[in-house]
N, C-alpha and C. Protein backbone atom coordinates (compact mmCIF):
# COMPACT_ATOMS: atom_id res chain seq x y z
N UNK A 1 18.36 34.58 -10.40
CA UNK A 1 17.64 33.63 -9.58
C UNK A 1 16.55 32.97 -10.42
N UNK A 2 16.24 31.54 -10.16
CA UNK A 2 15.13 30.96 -11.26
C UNK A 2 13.75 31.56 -10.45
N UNK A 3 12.96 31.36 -11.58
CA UNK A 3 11.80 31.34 -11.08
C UNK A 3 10.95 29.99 -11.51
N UNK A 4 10.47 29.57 -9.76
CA UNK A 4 9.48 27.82 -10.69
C UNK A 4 7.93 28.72 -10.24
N UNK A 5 7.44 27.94 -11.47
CA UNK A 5 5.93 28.11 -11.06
C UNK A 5 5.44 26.70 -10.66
N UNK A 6 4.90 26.83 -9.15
CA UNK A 6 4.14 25.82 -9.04
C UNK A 6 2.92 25.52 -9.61
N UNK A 7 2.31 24.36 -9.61
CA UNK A 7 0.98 24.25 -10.59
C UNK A 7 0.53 23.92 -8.78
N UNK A 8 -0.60 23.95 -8.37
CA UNK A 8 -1.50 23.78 -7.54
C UNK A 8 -1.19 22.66 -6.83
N UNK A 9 -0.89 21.73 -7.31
CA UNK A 9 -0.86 20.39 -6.75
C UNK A 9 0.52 20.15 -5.62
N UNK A 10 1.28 20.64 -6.43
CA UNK A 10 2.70 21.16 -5.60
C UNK A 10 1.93 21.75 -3.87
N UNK A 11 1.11 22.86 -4.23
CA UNK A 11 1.35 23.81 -3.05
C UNK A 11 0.13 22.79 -2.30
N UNK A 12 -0.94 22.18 -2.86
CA UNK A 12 -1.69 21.08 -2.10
C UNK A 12 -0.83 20.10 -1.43
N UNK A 13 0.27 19.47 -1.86
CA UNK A 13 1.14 18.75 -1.20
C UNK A 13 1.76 19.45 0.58
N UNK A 14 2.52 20.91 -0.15
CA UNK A 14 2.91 21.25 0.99
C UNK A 14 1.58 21.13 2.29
N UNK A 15 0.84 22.08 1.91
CA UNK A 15 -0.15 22.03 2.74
C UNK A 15 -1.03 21.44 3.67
N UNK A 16 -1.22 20.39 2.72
CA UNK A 16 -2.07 19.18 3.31
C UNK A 16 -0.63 17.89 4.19
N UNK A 17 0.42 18.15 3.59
CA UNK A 17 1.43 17.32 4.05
C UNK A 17 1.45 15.86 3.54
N UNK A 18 0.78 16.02 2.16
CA UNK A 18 0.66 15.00 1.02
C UNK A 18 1.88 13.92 1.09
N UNK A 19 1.68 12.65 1.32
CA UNK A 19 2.76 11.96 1.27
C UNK A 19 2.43 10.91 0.14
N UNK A 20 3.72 10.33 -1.13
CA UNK A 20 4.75 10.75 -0.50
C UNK A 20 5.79 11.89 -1.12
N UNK A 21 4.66 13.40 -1.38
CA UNK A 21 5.50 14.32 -2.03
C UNK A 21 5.97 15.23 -1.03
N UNK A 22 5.27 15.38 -0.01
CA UNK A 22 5.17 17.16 1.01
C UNK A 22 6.84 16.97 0.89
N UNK A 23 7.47 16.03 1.26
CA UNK A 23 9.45 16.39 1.60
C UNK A 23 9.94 17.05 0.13
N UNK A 24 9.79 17.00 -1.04
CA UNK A 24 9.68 17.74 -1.87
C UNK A 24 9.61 19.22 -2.28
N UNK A 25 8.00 19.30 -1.77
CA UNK A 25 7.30 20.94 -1.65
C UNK A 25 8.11 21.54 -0.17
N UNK A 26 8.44 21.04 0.73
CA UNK A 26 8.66 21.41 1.95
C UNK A 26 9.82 22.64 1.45
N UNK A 27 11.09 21.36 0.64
CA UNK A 27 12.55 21.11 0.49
C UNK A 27 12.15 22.58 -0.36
N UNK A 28 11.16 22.73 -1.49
CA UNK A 28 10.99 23.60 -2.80
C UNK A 28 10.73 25.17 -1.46
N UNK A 29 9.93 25.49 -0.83
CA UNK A 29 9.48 26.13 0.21
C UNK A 29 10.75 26.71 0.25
N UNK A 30 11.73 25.83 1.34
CA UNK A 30 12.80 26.44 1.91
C UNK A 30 13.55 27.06 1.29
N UNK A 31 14.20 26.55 -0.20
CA UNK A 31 14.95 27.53 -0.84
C UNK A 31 14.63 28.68 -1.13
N UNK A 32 12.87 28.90 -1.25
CA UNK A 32 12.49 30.24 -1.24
C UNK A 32 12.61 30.92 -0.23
N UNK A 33 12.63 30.38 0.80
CA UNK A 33 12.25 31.28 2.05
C UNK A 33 14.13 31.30 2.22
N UNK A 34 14.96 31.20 2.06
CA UNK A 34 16.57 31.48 1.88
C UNK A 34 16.78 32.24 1.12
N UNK A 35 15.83 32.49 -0.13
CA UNK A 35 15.69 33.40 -1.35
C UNK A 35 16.72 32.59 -2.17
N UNK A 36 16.99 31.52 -2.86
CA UNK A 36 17.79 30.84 -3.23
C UNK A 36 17.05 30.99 -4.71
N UNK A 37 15.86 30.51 -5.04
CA UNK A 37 15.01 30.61 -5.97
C UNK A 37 13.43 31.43 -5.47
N UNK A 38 12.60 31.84 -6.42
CA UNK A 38 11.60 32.45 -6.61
C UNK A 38 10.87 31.38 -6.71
N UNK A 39 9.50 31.28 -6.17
CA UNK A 39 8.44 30.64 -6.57
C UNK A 39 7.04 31.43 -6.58
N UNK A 40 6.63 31.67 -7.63
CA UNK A 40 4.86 31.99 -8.45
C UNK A 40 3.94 31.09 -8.36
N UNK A 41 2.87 31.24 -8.11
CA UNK A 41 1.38 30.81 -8.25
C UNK A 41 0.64 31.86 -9.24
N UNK A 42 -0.27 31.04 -9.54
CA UNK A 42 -1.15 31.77 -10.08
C UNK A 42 -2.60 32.28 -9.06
N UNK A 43 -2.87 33.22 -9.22
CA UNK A 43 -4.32 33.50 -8.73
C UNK A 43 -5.21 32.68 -8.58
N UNK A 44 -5.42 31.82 -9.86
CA UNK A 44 -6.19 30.89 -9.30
C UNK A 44 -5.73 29.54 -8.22
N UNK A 45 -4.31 29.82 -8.23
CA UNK A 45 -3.84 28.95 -6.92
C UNK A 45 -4.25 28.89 -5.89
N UNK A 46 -4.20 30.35 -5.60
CA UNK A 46 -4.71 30.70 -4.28
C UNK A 46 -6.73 30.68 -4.13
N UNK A 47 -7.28 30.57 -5.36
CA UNK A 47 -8.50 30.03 -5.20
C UNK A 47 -9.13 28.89 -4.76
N UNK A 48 -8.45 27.94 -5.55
CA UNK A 48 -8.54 26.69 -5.25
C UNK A 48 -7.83 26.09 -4.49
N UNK A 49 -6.95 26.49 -3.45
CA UNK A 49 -6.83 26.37 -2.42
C UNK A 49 -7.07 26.58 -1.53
N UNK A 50 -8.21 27.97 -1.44
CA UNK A 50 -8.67 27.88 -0.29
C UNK A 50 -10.04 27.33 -0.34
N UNK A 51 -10.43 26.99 -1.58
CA UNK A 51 -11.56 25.77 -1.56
C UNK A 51 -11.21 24.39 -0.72
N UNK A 52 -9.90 24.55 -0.92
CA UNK A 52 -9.69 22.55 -0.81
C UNK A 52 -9.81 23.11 0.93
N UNK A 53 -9.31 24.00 1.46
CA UNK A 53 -8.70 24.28 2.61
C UNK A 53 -10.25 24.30 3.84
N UNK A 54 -10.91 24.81 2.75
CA UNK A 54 -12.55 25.13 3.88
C UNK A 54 -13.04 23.91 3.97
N UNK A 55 -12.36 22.64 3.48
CA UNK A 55 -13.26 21.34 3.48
C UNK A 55 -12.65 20.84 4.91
N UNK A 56 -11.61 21.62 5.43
CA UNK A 56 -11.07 20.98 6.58
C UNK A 56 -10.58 22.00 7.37
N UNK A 57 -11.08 23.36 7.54
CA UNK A 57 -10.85 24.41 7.74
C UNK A 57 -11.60 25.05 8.28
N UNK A 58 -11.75 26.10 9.13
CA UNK A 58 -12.48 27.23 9.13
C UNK A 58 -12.11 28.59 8.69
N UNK A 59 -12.91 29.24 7.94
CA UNK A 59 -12.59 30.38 7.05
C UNK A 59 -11.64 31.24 7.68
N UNK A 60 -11.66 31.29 8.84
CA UNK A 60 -10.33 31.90 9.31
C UNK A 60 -8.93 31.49 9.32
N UNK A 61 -9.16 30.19 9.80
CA UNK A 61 -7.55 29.51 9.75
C UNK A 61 -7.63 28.95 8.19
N UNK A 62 -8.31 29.45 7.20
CA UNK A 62 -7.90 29.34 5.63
C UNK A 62 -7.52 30.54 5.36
N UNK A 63 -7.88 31.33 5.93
CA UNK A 63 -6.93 32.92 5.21
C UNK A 63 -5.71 32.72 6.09
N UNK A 64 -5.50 32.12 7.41
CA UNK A 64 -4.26 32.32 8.23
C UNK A 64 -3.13 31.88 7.28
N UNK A 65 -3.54 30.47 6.51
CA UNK A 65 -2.81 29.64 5.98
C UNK A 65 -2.33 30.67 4.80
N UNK A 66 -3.41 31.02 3.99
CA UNK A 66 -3.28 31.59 2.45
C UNK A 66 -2.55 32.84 2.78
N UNK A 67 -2.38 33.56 4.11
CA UNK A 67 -1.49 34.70 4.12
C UNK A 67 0.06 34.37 4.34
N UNK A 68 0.15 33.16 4.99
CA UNK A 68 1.80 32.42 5.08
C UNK A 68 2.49 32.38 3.70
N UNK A 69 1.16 31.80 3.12
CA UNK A 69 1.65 31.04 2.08
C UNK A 69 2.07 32.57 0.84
N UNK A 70 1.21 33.36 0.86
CA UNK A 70 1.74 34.84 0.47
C UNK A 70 3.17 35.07 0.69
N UNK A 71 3.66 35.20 1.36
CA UNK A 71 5.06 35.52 1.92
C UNK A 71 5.98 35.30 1.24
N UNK A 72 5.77 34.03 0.60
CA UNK A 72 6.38 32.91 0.13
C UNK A 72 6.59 33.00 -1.39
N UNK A 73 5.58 33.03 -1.59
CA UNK A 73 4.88 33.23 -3.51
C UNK A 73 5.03 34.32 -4.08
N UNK A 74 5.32 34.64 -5.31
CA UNK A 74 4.92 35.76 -5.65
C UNK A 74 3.34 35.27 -6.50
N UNK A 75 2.71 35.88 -6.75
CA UNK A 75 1.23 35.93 -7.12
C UNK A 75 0.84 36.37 -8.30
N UNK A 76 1.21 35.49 -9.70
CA UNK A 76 0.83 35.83 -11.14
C UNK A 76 -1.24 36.66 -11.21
N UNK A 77 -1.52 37.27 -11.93
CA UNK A 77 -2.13 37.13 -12.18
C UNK A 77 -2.99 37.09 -13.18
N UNK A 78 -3.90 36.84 -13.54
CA UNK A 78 -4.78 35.93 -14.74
C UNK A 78 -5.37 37.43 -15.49
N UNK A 79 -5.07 37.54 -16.35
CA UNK A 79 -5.77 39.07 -17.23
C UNK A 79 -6.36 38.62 -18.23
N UNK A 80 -6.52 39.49 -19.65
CA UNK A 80 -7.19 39.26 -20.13
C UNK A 80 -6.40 38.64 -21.67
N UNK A 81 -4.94 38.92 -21.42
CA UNK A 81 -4.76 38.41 -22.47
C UNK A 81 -4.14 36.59 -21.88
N UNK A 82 -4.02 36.27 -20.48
CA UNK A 82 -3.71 35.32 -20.51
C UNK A 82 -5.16 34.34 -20.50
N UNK A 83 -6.34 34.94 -20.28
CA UNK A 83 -7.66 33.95 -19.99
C UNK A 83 -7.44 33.62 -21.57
N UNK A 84 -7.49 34.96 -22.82
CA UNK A 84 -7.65 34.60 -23.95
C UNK A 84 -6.60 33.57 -24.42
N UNK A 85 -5.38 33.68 -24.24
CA UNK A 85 -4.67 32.45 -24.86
C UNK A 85 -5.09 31.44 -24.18
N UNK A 86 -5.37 31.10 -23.13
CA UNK A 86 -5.60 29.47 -22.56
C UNK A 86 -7.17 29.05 -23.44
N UNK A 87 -8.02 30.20 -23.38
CA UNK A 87 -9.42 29.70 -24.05
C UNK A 87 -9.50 29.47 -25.78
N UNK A 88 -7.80 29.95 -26.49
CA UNK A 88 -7.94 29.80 -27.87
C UNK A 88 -6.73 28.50 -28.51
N UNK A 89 -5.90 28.24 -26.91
CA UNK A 89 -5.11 26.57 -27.16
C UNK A 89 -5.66 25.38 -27.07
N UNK A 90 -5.43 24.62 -28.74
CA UNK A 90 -6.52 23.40 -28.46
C UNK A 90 -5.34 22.33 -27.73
N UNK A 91 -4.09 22.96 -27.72
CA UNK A 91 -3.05 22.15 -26.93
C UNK A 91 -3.56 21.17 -25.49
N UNK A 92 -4.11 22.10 -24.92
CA UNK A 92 -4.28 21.49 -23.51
C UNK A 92 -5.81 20.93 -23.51
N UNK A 93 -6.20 20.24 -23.02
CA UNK A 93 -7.47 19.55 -22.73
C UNK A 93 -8.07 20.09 -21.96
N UNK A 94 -7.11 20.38 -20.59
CA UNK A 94 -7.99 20.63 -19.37
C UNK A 94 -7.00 22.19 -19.15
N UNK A 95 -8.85 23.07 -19.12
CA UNK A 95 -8.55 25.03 -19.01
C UNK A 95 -8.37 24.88 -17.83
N UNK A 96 -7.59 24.70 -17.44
CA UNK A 96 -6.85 25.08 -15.33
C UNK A 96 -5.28 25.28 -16.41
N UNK A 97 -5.06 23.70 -16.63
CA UNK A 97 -3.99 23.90 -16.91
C UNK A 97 -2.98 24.46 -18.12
N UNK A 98 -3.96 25.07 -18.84
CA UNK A 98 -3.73 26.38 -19.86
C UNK A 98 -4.02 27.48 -19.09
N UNK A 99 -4.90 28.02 -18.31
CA UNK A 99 -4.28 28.98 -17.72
C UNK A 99 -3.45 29.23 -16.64
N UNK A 100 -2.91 27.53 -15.78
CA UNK A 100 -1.79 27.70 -14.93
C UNK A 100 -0.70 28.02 -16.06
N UNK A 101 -0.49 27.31 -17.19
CA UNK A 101 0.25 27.55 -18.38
C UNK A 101 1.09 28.89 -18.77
N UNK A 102 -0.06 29.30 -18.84
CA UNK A 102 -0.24 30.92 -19.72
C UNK A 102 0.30 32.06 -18.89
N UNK A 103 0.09 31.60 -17.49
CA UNK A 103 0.31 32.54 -16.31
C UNK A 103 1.80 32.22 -15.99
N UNK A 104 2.51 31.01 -15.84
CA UNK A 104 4.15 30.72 -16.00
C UNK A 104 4.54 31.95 -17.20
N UNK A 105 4.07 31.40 -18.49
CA UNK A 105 4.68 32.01 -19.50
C UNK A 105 4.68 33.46 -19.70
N UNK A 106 3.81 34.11 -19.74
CA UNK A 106 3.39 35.44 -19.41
C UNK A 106 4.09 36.18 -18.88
N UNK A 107 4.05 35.40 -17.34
CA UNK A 107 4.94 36.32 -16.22
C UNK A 107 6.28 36.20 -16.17
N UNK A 108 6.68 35.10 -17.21
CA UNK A 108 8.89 35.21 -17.06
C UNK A 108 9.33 34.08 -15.97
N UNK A 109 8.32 33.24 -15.87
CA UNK A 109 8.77 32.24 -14.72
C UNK A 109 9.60 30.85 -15.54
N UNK A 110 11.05 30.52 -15.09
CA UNK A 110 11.63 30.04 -15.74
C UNK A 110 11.50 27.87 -16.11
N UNK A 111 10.42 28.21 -15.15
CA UNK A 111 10.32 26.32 -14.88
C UNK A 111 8.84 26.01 -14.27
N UNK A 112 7.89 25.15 -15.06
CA UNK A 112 7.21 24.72 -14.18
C UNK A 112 7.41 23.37 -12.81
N UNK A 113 6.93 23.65 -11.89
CA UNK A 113 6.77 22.43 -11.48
C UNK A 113 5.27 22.01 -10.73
N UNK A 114 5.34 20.66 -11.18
CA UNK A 114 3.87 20.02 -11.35
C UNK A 114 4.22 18.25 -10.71
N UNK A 115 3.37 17.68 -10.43
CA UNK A 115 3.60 16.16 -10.25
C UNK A 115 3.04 15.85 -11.58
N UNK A 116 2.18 16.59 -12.60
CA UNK A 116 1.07 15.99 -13.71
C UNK A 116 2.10 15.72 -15.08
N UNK A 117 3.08 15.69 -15.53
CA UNK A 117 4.17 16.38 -16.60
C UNK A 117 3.25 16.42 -18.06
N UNK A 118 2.24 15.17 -17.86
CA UNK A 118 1.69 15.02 -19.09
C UNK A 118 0.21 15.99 -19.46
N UNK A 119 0.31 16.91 -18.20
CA UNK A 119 -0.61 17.76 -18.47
C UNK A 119 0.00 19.21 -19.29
N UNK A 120 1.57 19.42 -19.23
CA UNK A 120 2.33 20.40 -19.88
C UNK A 120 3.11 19.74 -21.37
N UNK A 121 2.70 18.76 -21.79
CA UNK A 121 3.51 18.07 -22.77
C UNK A 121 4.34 19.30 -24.08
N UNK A 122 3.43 20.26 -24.44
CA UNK A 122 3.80 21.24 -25.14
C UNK A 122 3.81 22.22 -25.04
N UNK A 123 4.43 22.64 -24.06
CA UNK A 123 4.94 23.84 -22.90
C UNK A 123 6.36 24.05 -23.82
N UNK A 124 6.51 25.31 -23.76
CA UNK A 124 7.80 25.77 -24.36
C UNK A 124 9.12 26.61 -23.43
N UNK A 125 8.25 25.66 -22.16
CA UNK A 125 9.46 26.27 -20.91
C UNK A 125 9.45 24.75 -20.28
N UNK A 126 10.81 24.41 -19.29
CA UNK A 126 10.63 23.01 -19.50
C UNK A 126 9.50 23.08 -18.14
N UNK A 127 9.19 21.81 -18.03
CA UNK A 127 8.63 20.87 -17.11
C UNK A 127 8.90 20.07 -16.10
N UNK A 128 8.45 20.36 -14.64
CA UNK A 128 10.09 19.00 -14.09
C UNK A 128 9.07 18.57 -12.72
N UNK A 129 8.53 17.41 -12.23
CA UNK A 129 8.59 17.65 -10.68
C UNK A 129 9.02 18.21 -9.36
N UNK A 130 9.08 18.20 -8.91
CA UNK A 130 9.73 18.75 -7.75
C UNK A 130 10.74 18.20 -7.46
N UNK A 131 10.95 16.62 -7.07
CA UNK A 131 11.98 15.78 -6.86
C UNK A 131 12.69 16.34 -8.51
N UNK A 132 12.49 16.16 -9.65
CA UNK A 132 13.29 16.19 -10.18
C UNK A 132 14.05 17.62 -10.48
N UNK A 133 13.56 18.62 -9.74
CA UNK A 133 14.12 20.14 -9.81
C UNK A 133 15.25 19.99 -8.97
N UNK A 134 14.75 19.16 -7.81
CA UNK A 134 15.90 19.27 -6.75
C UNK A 134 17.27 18.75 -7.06
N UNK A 135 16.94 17.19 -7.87
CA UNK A 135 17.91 16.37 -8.26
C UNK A 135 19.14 17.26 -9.35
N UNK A 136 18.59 18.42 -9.94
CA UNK A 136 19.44 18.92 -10.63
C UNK A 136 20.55 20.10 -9.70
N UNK A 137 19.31 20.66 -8.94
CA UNK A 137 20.42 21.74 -8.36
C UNK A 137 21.58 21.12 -6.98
């Protein structure tokens, strides 16, 4: 079974019902929840999502959400040798996305998916949107 790692923006789509990606994340969702494919977050996914989530939320119905969304995910998390590789790659510009990076690679996850592509340019696992994950399978 593959495993995609979503990068944040993906699971902000589902969530918020981002148009015009959410039919995408929805479509990415369901095959997990069929168990068709695996999908990972990273720890800090679930951080910064429930930041975005309290701006329109109350702290309760942001954990209601972030425990669904559990179910769903499996849940990388950030140690010490993945903080150190993202803080010693001059590859990436922006440290989110060396350690969303580091946390794909680390954990055996076979694909990212991101809407950003040019934020993974030298990723050594491929890279794909969502629409374009789907378009293949």
């Amino acid at each position: 079974m593959k495993s995609l790692f979503l990068d944040t923006n993906i699971v902000i789509d589902l969530l918020a019902k981002r148009e015009p990606y959410y039919r995408s994340a929805a479509q990415l969702f369901s095959l997990a929840d069929k168990m068709e494919i695996q999908l990972s977050v990273s720890a800090l996914t679930f951080a910064n999502t429930n930041y975005i989530l309290l701006k329109e939320k109350k702290p309760e119905e942001a954990k209601l959400i972030l425990r669904k969304l559990k179910l769903l995910v499996r849940v990388n998390s950030l140690d010490d040798k993945i903080i150190g590789l993202s803080l010693n790659d001059s590859d990436f510009k922006d440290y989110e996305d060396a350690l969303q990076y580091y946390s794909a690679l680390e954990n055996g996850d076979n694909i990212i998916i991101t809407r950003n592509l040019k934020d993974f340019q030298k990723s050594r696992i491929p890279v794909l949107t969502a629409e374009q994950f789907l378009q293949q399978i």
